[in-house]
Protein backbone atom coordinates (compact mmCIF):
# COMPACT_ATOMS: atom_id res chain seq x y z
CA UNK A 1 -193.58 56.88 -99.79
CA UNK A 2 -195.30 57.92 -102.76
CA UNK A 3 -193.18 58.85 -105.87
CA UNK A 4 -194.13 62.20 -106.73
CA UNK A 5 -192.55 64.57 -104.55
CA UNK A 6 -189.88 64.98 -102.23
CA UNK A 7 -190.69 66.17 -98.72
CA UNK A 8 -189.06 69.46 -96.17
CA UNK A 9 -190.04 68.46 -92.33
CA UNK A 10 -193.00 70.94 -92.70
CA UNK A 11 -194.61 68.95 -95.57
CA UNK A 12 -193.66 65.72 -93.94
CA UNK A 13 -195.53 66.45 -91.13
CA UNK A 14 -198.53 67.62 -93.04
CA UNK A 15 -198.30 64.16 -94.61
CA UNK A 16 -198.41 61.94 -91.71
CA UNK A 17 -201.53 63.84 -90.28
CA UNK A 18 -203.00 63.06 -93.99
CA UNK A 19 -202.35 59.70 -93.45
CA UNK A 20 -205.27 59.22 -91.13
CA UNK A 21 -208.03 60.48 -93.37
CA UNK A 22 -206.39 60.07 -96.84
CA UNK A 23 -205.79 57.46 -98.59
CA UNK A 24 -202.53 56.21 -96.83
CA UNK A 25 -199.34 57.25 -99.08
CA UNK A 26 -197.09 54.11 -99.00
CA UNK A 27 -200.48 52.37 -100.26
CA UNK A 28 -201.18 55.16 -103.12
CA UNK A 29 -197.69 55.18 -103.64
CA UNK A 30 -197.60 51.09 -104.63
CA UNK A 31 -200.88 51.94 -106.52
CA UNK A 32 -199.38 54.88 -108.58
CA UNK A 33 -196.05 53.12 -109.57
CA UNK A 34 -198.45 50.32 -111.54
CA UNK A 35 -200.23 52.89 -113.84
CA UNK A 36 -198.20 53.82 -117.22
CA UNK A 37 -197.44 57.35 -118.22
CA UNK A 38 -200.05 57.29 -121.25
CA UNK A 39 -202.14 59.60 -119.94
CA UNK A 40 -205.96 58.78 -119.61
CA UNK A 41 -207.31 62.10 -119.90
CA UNK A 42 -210.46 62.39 -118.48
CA UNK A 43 -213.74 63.08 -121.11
CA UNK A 44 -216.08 66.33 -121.29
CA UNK A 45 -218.37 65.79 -119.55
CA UNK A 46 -220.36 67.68 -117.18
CA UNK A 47 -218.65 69.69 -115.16
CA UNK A 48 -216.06 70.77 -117.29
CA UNK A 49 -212.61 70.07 -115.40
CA UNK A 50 -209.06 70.10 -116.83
CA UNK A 51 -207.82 67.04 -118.18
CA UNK A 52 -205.82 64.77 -115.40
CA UNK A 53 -204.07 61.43 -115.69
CA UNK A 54 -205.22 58.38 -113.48
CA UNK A 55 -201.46 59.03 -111.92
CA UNK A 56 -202.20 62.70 -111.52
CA UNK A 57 -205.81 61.30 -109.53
CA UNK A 58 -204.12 59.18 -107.76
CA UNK A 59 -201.68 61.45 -106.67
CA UNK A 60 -204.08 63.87 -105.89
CA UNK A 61 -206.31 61.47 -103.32
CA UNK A 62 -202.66 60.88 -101.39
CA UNK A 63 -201.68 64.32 -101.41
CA UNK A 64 -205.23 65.27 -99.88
CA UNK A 65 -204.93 66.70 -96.03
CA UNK A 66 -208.65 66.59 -95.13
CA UNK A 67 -208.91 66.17 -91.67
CA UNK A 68 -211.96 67.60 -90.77
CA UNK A 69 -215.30 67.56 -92.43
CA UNK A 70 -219.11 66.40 -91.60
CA UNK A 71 -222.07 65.20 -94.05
CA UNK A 72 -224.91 62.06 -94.73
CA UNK A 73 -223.55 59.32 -96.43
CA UNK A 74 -225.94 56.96 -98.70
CA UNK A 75 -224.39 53.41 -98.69
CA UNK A 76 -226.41 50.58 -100.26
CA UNK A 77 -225.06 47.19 -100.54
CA UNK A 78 -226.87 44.19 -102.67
CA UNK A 79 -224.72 41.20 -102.54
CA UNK A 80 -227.60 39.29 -103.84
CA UNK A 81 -228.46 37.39 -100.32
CA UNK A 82 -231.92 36.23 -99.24
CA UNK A 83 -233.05 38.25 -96.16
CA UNK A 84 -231.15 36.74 -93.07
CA UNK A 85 -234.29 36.25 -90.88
CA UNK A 86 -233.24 34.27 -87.89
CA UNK A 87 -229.88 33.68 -89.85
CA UNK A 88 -228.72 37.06 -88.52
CA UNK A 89 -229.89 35.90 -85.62
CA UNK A 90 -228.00 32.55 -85.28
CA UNK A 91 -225.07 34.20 -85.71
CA UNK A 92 -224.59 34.15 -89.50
CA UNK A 93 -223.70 37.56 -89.82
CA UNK A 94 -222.06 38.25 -85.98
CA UNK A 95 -225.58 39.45 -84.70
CA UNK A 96 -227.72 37.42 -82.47
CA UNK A 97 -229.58 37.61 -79.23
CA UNK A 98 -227.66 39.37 -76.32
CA UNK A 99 -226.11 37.58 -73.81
CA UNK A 100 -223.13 36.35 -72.07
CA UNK A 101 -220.14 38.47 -73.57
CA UNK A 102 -222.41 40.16 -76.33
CA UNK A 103 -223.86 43.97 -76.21
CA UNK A 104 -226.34 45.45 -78.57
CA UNK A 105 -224.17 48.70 -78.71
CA UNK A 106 -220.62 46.61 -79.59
CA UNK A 107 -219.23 48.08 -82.65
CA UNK A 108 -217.85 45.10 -83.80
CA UNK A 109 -221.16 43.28 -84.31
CA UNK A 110 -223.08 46.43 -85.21
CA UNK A 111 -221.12 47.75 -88.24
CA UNK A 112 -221.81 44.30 -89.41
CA UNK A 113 -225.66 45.59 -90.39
CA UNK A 114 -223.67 47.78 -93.76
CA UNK A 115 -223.15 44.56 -95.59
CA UNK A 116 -226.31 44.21 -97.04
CA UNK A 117 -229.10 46.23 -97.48
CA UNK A 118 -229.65 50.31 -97.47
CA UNK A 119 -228.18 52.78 -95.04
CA UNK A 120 -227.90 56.34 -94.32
CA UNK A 121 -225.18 57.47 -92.02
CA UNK A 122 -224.03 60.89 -90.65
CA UNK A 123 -219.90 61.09 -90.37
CA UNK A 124 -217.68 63.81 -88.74
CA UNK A 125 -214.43 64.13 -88.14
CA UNK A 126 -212.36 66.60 -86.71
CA UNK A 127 -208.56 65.57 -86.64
CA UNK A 128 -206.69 62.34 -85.70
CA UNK A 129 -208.99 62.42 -82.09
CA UNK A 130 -212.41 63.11 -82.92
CA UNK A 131 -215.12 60.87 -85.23
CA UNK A 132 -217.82 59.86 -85.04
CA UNK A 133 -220.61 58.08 -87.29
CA UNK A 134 -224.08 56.99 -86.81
CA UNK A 135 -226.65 55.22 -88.55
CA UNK A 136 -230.13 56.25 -88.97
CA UNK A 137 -233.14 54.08 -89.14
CA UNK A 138 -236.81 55.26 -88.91
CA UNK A 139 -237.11 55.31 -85.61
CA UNK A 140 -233.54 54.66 -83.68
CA UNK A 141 -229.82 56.04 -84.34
CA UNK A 142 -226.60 53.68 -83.65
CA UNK A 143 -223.70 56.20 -83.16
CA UNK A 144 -219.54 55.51 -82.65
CA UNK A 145 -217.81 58.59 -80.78
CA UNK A 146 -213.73 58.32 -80.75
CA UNK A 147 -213.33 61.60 -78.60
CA UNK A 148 -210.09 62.03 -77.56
CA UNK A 149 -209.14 58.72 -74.93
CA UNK A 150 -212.86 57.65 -75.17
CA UNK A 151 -214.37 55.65 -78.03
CA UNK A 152 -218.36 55.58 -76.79
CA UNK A 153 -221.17 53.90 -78.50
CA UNK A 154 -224.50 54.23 -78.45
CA UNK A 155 -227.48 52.07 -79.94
CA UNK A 156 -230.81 54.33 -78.70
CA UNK A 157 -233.05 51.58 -79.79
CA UNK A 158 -232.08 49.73 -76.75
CA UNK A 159 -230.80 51.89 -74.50
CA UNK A 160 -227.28 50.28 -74.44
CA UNK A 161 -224.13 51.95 -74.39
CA UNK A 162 -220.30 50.82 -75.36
CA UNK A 163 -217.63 52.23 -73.58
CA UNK A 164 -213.98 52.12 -74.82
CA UNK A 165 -210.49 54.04 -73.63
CA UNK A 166 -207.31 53.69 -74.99
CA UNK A 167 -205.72 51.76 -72.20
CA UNK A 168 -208.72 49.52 -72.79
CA UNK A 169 -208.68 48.91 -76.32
CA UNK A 170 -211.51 50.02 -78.70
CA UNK A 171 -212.38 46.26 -79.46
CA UNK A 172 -214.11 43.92 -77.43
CA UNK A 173 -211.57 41.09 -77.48
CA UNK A 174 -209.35 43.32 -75.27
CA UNK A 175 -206.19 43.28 -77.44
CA UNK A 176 -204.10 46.29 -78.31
CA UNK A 177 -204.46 49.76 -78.13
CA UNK A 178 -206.97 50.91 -80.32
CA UNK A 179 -209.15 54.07 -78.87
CA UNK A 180 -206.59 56.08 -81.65
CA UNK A 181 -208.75 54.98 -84.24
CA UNK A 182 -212.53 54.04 -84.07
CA UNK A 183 -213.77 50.87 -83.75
CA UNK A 184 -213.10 49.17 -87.23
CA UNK A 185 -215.88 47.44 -89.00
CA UNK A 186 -217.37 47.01 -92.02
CA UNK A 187 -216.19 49.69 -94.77
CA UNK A 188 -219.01 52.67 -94.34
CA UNK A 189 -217.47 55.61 -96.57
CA UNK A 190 -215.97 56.17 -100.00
CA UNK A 191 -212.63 57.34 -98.47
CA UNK A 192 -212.42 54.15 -96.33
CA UNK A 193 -213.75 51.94 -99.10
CA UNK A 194 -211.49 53.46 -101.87
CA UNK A 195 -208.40 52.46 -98.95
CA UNK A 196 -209.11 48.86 -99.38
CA UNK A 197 -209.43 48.82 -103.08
CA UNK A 198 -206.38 50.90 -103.83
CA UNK A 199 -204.26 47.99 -101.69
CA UNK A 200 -205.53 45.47 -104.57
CA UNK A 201 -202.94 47.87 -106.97
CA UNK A 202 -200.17 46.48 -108.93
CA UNK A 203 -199.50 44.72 -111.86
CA UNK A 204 -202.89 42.97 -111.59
CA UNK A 205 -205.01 46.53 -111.34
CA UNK A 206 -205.87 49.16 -114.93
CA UNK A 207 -206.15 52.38 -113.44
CA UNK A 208 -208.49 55.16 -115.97
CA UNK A 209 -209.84 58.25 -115.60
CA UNK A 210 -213.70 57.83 -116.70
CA UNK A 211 -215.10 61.29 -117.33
CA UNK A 212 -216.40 63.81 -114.68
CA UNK A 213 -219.35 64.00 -112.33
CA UNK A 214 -221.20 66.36 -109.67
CA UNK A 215 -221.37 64.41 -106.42
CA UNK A 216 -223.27 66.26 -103.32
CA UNK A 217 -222.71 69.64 -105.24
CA UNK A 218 -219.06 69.34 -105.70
CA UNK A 219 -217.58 68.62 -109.14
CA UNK A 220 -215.61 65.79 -109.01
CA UNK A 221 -213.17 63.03 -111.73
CA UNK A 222 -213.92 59.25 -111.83
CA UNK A 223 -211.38 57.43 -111.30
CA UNK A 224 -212.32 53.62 -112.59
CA UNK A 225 -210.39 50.69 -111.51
CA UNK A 226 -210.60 46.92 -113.16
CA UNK A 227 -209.02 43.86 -112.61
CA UNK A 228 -206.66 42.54 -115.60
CA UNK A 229 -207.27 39.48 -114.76
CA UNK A 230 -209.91 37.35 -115.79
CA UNK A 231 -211.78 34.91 -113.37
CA UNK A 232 -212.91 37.53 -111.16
CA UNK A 233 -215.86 38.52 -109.83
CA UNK A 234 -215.28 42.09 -109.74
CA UNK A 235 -216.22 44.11 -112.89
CA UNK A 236 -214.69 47.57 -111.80
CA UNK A 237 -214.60 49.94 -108.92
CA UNK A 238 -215.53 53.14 -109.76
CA UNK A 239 -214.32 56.57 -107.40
CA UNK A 240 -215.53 59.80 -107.64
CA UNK A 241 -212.83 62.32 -106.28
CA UNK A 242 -213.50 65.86 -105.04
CA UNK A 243 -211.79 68.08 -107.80
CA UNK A 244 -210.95 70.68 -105.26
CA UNK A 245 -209.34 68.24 -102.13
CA UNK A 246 -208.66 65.15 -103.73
CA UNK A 247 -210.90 63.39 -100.97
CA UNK A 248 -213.15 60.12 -102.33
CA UNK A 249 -216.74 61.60 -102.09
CA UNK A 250 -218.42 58.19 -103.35
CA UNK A 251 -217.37 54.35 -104.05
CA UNK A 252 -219.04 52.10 -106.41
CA UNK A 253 -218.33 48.62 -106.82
CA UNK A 254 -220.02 46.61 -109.77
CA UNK A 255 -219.83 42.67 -110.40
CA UNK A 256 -218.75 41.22 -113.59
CA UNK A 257 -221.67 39.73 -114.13
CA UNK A 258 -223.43 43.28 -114.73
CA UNK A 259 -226.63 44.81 -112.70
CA UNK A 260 -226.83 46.76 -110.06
CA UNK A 261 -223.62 47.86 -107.74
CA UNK A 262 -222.96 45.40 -105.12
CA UNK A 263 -221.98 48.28 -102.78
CA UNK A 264 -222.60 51.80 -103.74
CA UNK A 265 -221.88 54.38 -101.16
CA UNK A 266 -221.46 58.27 -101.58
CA UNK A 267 -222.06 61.76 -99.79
CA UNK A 268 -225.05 63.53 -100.56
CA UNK A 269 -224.29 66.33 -98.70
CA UNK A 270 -220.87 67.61 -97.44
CA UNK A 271 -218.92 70.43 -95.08
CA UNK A 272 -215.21 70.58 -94.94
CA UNK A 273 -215.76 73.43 -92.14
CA UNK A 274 -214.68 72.08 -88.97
CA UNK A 275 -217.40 70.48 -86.67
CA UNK A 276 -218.94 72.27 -83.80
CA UNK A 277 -217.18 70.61 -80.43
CA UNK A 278 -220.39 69.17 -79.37
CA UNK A 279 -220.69 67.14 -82.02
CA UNK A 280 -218.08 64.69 -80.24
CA UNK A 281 -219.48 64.91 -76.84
CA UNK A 282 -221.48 62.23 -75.53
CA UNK A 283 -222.50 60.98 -71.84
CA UNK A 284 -224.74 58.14 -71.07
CA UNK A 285 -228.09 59.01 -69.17
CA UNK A 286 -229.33 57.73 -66.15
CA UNK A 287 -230.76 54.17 -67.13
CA UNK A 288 -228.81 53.51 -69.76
CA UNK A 289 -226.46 50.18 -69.63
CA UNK A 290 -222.87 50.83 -70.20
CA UNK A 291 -220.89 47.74 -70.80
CA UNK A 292 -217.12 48.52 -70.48
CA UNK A 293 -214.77 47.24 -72.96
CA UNK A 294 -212.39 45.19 -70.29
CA UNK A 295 -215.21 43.82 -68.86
CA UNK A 296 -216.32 42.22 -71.92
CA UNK A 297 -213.66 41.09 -72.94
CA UNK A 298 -213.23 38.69 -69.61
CA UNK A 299 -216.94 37.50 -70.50
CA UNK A 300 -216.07 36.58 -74.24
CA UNK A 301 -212.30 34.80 -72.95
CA UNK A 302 -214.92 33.15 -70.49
CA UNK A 303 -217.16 31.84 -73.19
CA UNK A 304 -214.47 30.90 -75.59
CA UNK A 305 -212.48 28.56 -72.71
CA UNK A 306 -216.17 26.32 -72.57
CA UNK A 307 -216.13 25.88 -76.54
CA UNK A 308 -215.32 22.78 -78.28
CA UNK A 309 -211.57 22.48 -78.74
CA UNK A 310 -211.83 22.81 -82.26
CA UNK A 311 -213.21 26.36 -81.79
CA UNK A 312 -211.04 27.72 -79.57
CA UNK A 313 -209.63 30.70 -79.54
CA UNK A 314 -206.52 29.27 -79.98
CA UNK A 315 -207.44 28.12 -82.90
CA UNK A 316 -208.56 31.82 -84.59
CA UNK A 317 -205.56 33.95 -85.74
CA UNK A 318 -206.33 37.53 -86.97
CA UNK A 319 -209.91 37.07 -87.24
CA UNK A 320 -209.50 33.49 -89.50
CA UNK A 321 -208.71 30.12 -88.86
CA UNK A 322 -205.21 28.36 -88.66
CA UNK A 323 -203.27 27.43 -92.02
CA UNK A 324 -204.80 29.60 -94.28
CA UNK A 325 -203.35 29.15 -97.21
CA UNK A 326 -204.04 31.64 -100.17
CA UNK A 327 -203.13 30.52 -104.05
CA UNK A 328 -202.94 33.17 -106.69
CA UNK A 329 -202.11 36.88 -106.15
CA UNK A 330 -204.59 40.26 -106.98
CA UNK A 331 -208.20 40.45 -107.70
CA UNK A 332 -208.24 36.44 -108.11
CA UNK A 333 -206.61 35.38 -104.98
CA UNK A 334 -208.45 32.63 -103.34
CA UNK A 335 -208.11 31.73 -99.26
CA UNK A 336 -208.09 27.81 -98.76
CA UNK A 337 -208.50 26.91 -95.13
CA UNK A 338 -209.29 24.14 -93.11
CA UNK A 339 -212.93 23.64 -91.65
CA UNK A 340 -213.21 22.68 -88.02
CA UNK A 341 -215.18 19.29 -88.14
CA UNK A 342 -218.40 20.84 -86.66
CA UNK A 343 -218.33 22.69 -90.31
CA UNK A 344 -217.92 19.66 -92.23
CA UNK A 345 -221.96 19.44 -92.97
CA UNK A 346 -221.77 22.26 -95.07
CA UNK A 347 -220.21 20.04 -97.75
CA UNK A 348 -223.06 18.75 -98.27
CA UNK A 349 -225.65 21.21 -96.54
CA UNK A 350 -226.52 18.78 -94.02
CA UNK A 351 -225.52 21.06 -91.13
CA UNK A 352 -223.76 19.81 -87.91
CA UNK A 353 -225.05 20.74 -84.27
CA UNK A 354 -222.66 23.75 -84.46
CA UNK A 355 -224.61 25.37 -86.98
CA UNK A 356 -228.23 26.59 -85.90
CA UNK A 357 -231.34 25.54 -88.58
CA UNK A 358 -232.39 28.21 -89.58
CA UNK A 359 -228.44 29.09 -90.46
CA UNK A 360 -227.96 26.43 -92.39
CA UNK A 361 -231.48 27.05 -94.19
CA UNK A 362 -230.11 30.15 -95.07
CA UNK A 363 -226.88 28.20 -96.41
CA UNK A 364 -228.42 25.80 -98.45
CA UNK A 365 -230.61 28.48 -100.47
CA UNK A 366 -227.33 29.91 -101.38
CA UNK A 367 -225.66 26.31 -102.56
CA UNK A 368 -224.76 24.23 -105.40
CA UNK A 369 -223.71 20.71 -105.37
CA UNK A 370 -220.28 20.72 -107.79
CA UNK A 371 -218.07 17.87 -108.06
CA UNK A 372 -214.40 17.44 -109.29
CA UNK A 373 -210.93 15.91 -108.66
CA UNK A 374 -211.08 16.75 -105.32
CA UNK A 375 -214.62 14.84 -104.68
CA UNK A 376 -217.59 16.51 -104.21
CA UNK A 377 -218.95 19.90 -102.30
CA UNK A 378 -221.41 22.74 -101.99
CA UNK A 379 -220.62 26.48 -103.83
CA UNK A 380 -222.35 28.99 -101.74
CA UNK A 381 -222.87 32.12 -103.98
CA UNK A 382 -223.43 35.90 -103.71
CA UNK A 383 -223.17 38.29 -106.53
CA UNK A 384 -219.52 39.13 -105.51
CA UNK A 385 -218.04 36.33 -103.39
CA UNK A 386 -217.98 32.30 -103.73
CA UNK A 387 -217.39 29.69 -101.60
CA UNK A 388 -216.78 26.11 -101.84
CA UNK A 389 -216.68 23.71 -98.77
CA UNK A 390 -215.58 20.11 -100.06
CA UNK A 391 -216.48 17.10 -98.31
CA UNK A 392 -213.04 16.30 -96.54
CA UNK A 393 -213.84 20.05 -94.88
CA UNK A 394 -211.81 22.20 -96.47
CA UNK A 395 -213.11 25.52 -98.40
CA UNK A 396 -211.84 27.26 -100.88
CA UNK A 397 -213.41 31.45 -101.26
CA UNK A 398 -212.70 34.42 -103.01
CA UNK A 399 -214.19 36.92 -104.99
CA UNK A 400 -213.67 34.69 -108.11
CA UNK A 401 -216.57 32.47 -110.56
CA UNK A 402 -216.97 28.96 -109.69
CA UNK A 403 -214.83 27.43 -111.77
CA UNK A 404 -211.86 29.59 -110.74
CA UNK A 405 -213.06 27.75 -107.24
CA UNK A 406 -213.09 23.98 -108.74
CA UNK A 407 -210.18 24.54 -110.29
CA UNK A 408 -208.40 25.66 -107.06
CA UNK A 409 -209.37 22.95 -105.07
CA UNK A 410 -208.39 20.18 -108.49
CA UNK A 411 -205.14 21.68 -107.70
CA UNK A 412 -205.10 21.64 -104.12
């Protein structure tokens, strides 16, 4: 629970439906109790708004109750990769050709498409039951609907639908009830981007307020967050906040190395009038291939039961592999994992018949040979995340330099 105020049963109840489209409270709560009382007022620019404390901002974003709202969000995101080709295609980036327990309109490998390049999405929501977001491209539209028990998507390019309901689970692998939320996947808009930051608070996080701004017509304060540590890859996050509702109209992350944002996502336009019903409806048309959630989830447990027995599914936990093991806390944490042997080529960008050509092309244009206590290995690079994979196969990653990544695996 957030420090700032204590709660009747009406208010409390107003703060758990907040909870779904704010930032959550226990998280701004942890965030808030870091920042000191100095006050870091915030500077005159244009528009002119009182002066507010990074506490007071902070605050503000967890004590926001928008639930409904619809607009076009711009979300651009230069990690600094090559273009993925027929990496995207092997696999690299959970794309791929269809197949087998794979569907063109599956959220989960979809939403994967935000992580690099330029998007423009359209986002509604209308309460705790009703989303939905879609992203526009020239000539197609990919859309998630969470409508009431239903989660539906919809990629028009190929005429392929998704179909979801809460007994079902809104994810493919079949496990627990989901169709409360939509489908989670990459990070697409400031309020959902500004959640994961904000649970990188504490004593490792400086919390300022950095002037004012307009942002889609509405004025808004900046809330800038940096690590205090050094080592990291992350110069600072900065969060424009609606002056009027508290709620995060646009993200922007920026390396430490300087240049452009890695990911820079915002609203240019914005409603906080509730959607029209219809917005939420949707119903396949005559032609178009549904695949049901259950169903593919039997295919994919199918597939996974024929794979190597080091890449089992027994052997993936949460989305990772076995025995993670993370050393150092905050905005310098790195994961250290074991490689299944398959992987162990990457050391030294050789490949291994688990990982396609043109994948591990794609690799080795990202690598660098280093070499240390531990022996030697590959560092493959992007403007905000490293990774190195040593030649005994494990690997080391985090959004830290390379030496913070050499020096990890000295230690380890």
């Amino acid at each position: 629970m957030a420090p700032y105020a204590s709660e009747d049963s009406e208010s409390a109840a107003r703060r758990r439906k907040a909870v779904r489209y704010a930032v959550p409270v226990a998280v701004v709560g942890l965030a808030a109790a870091t920042i000191g009382l100095v006050p870091a007022l915030a500077d005159s620019g244009d528009p002119d708004l009182p002066d507010i404390t990074a506490r007071q901002l902070i605050e503000k974003i967890a004590k926001s109750d928008t639930e409904q709202l619809s607009g076009t969000v711009k979300i651009q995101t230069d990690l600094g990769l090559p273009s993925l080709g027929g990496a995207a295609g092997g696999g690299l980036m959970g794309g791929g050709e269809r197949g087998g327990g794979k569907s063109s309109a599956d959220p989960q490998s979809k939403l994967t498409e935000l992580a690099t390049g330029s998007h423009t999405l359209r986002v509604a929501a209308d309460g705790a039951d009703r989303q939905k977001l879609s992203i526009l491209d020239d000539a197609s539209e990919y859309s998630v609907i969470h409508n009431g028990d239903d989660v539906w998507a919809y990629d028009s390019k190929s005429d392929e639908a998704y179909h979801a309901t809460q007994k079902q689970g809104a994810h493919s692998d079949g496990s627990g009830d989901h169709a409360k939320k939509a489908p989670k996947g990459v990070p697409a808009t400031p309020k959902e981007l500004t959640d994961e930051i904000l649970k990188a608070g504490g004593d490792t996080t400086s919390f300022t307020v950095d002037g004012t701004s307009q942002v889609a017509g509405r004025d808004a304060y900046r809330l800038q967050i940096k690590p205090k540590q050094s080592g990291s890859t992350v110069g600072a996050v900065t969060v424009s906040v609606d002056a009027k509702t508290g709620t995060p109209l646009k993200f922007s992350l920026t390396p430490a190395g300087g240049g452009a944002a890695v990911v820079d996502a915002g609203f240019t336009k914005v409603d906080f009038a509730k959607p029209a019903a219809s917005t939420f409806d949707f119903k396949p048309s005559k032609g178009t291939k549904v695949t049901e959630a259950d169903e593919l989830a039997k295919t994919q447990r199918s597939e996974r039961g024929a794979m190597p027995k080091d890449l089992k599914a027994d052997k993936l936990k949460a989305g990772g592999l076995d025995d993670v093991n993370v050393i150092g806390k905050g905005w310098t944490s790195i994961a250290e994992l074991k490689l299944p042997k398959e992987a162990s080529g990457l050391a030294a960008g050789k490949g291994s018949a688990e990982v396609p050509p043109d994948a591990q092309k794609f690799l080795n244009s990202l690598g660098d040979q280093v070499k240390g206590e531990f022996g030697s290995g590959t560092v493959y690079s992007t403007r905000l995340v490293n990774v190195l994979v040593t030649e005994d196969g494990k690997a080391y990653a985090g959004a830290v330099t390379k030496d913070a990544l050499v020096k990890a695996a000295n230690a380890g």
